[in-house]
C-alpha atoms as a PDB file:
ATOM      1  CA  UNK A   1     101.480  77.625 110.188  1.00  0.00           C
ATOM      2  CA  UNK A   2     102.197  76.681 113.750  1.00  0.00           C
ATOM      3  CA  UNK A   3     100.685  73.791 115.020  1.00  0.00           C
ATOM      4  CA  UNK A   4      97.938  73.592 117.532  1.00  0.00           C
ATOM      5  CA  UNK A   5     100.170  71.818 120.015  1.00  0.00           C
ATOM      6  CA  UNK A   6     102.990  74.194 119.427  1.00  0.00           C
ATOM      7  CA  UNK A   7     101.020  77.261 120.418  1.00  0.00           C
ATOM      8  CA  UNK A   8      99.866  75.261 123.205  1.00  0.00           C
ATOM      9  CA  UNK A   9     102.804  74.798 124.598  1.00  0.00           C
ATOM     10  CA  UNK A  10     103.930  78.476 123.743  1.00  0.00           C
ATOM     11  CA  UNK A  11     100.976  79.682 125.626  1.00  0.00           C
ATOM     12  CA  UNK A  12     101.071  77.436 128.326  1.00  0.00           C
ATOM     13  CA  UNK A  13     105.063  78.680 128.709  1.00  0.00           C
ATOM     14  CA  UNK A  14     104.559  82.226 128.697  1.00  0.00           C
ATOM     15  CA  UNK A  15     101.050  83.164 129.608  1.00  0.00           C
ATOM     16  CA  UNK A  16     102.310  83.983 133.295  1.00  0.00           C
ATOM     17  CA  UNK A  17     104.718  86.447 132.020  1.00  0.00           C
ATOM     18  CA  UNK A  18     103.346  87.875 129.408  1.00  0.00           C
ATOM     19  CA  UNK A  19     100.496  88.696 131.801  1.00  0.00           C
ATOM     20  CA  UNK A  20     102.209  90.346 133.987  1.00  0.00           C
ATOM     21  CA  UNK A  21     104.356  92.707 132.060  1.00  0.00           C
ATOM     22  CA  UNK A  22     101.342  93.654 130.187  1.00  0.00           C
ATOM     23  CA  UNK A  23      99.676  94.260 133.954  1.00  0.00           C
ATOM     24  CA  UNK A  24     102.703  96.137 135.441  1.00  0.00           C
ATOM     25  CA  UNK A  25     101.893  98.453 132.004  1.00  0.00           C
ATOM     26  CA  UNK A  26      98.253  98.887 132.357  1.00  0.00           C
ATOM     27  CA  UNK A  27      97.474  98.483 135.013  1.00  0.00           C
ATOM     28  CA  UNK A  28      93.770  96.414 134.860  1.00  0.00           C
ATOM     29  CA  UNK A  29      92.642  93.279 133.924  1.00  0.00           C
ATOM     30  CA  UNK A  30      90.483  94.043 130.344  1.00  0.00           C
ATOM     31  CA  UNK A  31      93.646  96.162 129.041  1.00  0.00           C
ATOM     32  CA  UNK A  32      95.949  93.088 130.007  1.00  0.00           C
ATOM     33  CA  UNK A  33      94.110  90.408 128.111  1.00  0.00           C
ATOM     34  CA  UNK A  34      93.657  92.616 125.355  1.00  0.00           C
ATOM     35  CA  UNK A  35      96.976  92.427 124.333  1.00  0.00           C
ATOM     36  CA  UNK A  36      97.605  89.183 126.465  1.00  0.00           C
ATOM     37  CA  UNK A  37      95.443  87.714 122.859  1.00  0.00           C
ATOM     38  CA  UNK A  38      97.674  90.446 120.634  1.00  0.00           C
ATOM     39  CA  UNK A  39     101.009  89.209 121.663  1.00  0.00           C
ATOM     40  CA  UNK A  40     100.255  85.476 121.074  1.00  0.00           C
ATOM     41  CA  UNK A  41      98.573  86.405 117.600  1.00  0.00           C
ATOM     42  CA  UNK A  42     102.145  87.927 116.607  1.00  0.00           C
ATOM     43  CA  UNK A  43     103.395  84.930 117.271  1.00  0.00           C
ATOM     44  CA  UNK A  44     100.764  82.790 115.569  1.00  0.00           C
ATOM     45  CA  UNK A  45     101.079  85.094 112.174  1.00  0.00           C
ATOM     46  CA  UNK A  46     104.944  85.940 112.355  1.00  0.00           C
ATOM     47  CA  UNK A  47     106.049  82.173 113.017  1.00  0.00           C
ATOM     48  CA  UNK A  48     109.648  83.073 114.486  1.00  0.00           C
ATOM     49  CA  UNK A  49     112.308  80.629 114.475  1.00  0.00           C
ATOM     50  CA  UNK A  50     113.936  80.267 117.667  1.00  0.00           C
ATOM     51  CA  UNK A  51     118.072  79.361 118.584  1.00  0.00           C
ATOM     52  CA  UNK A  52     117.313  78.542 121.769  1.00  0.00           C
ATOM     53  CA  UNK A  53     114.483  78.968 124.494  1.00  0.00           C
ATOM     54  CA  UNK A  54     115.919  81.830 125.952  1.00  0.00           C
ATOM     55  CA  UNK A  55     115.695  83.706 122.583  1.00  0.00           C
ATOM     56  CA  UNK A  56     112.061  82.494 122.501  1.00  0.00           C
ATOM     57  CA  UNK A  57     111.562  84.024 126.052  1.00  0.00           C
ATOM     58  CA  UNK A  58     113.271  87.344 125.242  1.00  0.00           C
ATOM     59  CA  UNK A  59     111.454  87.549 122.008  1.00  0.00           C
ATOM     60  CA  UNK A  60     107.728  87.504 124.139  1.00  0.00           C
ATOM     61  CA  UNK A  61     109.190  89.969 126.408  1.00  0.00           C
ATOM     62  CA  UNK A  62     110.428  92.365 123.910  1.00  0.00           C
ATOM     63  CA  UNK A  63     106.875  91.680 121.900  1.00  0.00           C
ATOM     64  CA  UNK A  64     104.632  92.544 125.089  1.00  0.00           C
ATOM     65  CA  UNK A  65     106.320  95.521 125.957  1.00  0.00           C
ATOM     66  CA  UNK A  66     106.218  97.150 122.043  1.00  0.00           C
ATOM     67  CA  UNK A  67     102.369  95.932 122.372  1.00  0.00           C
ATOM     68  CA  UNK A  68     102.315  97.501 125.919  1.00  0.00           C
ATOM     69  CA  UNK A  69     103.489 100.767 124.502  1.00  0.00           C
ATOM     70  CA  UNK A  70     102.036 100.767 121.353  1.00  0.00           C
ATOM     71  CA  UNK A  71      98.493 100.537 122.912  1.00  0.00           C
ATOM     72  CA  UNK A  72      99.408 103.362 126.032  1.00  0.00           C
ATOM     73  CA  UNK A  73     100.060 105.549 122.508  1.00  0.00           C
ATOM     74  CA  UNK A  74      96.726 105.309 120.887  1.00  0.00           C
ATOM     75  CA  UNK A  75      95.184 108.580 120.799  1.00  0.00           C
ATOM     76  CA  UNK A  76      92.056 107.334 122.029  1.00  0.00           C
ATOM     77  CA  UNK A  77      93.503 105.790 124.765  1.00  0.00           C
ATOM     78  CA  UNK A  78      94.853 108.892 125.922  1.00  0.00           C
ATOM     79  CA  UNK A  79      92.070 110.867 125.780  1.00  0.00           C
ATOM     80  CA  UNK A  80      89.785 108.835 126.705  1.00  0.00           C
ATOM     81  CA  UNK A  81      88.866 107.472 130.317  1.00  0.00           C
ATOM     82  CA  UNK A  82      86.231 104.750 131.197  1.00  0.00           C
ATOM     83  CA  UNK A  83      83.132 104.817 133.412  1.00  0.00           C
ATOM     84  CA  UNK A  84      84.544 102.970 136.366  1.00  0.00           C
ATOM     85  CA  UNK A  85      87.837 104.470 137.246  1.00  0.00           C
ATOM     86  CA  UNK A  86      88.850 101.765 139.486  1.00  0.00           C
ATOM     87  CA  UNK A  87      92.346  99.258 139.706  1.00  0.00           C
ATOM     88  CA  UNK A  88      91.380  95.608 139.223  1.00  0.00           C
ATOM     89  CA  UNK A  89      93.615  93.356 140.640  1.00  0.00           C
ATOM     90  CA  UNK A  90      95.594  91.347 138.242  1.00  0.00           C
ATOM     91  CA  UNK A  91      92.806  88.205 138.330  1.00  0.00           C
ATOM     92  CA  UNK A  92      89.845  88.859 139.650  1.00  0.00           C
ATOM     93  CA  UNK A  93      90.315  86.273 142.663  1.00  0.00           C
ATOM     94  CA  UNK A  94      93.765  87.751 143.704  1.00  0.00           C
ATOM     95  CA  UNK A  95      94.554  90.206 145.161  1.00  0.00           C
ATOM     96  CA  UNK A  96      98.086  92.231 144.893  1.00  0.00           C
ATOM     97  CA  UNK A  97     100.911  91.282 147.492  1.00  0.00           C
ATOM     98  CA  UNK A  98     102.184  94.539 149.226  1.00  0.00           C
ATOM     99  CA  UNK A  99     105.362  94.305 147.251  1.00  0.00           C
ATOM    100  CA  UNK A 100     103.555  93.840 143.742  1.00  0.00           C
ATOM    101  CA  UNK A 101     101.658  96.762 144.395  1.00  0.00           C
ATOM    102  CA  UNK A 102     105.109  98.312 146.012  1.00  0.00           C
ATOM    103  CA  UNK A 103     106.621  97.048 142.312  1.00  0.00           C
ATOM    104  CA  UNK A 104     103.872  98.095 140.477  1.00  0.00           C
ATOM    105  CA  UNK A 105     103.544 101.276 141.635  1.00  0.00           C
ATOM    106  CA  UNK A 106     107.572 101.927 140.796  1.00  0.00           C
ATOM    107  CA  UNK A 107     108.322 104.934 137.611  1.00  0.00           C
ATOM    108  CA  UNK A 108     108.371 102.642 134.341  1.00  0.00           C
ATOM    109  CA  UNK A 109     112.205 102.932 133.554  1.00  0.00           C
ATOM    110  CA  UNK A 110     112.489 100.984 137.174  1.00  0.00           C
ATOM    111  CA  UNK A 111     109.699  98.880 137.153  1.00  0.00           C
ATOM    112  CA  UNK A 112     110.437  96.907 134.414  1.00  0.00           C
ATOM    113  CA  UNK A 113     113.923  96.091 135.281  1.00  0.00           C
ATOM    114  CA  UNK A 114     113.143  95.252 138.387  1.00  0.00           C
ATOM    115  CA  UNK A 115     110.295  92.813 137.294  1.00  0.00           C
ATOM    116  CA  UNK A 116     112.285  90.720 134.628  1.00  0.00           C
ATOM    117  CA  UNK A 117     115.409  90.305 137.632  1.00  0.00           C
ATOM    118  CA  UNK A 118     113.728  89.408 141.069  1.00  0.00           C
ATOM    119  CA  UNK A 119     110.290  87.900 139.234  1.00  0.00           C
ATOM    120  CA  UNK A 120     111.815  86.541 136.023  1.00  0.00           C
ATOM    121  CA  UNK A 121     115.282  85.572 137.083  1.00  0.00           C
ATOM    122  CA  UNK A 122     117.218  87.535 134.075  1.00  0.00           C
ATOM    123  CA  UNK A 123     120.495  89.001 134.558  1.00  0.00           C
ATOM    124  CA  UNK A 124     121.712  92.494 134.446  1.00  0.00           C
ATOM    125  CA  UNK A 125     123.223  91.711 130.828  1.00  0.00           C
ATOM    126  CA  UNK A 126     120.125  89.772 129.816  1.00  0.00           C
ATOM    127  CA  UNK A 127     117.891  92.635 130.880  1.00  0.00           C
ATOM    128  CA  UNK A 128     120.123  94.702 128.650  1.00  0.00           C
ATOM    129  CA  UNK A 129     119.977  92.867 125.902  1.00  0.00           C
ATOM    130  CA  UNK A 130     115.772  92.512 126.093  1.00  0.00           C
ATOM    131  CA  UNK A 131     115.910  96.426 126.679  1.00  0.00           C
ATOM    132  CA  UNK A 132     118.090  97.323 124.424  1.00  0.00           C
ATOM    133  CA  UNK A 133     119.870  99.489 127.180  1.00  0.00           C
ATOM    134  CA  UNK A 134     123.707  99.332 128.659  1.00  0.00           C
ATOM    135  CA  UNK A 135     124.184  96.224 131.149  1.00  0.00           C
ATOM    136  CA  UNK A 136     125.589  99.221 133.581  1.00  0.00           C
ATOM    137  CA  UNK A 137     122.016 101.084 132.976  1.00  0.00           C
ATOM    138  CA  UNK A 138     120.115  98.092 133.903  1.00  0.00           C
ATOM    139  CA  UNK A 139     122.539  98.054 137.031  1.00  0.00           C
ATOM    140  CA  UNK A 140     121.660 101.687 137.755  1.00  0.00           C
ATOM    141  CA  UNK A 141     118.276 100.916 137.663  1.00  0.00           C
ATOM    142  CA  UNK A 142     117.729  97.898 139.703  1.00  0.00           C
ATOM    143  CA  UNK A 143     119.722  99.585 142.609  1.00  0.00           C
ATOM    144  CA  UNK A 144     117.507 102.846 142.222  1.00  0.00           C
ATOM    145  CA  UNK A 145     114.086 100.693 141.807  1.00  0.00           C
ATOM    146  CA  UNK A 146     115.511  98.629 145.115  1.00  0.00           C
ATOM    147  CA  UNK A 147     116.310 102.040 146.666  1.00  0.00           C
ATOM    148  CA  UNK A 148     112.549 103.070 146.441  1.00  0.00           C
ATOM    149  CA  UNK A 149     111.206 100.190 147.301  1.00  0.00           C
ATOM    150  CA  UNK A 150     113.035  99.681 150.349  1.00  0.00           C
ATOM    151  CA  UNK A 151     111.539 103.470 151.322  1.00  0.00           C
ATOM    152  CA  UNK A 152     107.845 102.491 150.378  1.00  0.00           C
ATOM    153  CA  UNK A 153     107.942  98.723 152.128  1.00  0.00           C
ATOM    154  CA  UNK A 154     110.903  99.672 154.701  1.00  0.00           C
ATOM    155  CA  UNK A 155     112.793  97.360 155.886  1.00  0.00           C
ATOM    156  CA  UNK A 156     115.710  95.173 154.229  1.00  0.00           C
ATOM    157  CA  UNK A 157     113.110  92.836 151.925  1.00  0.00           C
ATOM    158  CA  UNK A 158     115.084  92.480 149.119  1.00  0.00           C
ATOM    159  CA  UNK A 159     118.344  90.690 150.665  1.00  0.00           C
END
């Protein structure tokens, strides 16, 4: 079992990101801690052994984003909608940043990509790798996602 300090730290590490992947994915607050909790009970029962702390970081990426989907699957989820039909903001007390919206608002296959590089820092070839897509993919991506972003926002923002 993973000690209290250890998932401490874990949590404490990640939270940030795993936050916001989960938010670029559904997009409210209630849906975003629900598997916020789910992610970092993975890790509590699975008890992965990490090379390094970039493996660690890849692994809570990868793990969000199977959680992310997993949930957008559920058949009641789909067919279901609730009584206030309204976007939250990612915490209640903030509010989105024209280009977060602008990011947020990008098709999935971009959004992602574009996320983990200009918010995260990866690499084209560590993007791949987290993907499980082509390093020249992730490339494609990042200049198509920058390519409709610059037409929503305008300008040359992301130089």
């Amino acid at each position: 079992m993973a000690s209290e300090q250890e998932i401490n730290r874990v949590v404490e590490e990640y939270a940030d990101t795993v936050r916001r992947i989960c938010y670029s994915y559904m997009k409210n607050y209630h849906d975003t801690e629900d598997i916020f909790q789910t992610v970092f009970l993975k890790y509590i029962k699975a008890q992965p052994d990490f090379v390094n702390q970039e493996n660690e970081k890849a692994w809570f990426i990868r793990v969000t984003i199977n959680c992310c989907k997993d949930y957008l699957k559920n058949f009641f989820r789909r067919n279901t909608c609730s009584f206030q039909e309204i976007d939250e903001p990612f915490r209640e007390d903030e509010e989105l940043s024209g280009v977060r919206e602008a990011v947020l608002s990008l098709p999935e296959k971009y959004r992602l990509p574009v996320y983990l590089h200009y918010y995260e820092g990866y690499t084209a070839s560590e993007i791949g790798r987290i993907l499980g897509k082509k390093e020249n993919t992730i490339y494609t991506r990042l200049s198509r996602g920058k390519d409709l972003l610059r037409k929503e926002l305008g300008g040359e923002w992301l130089e």
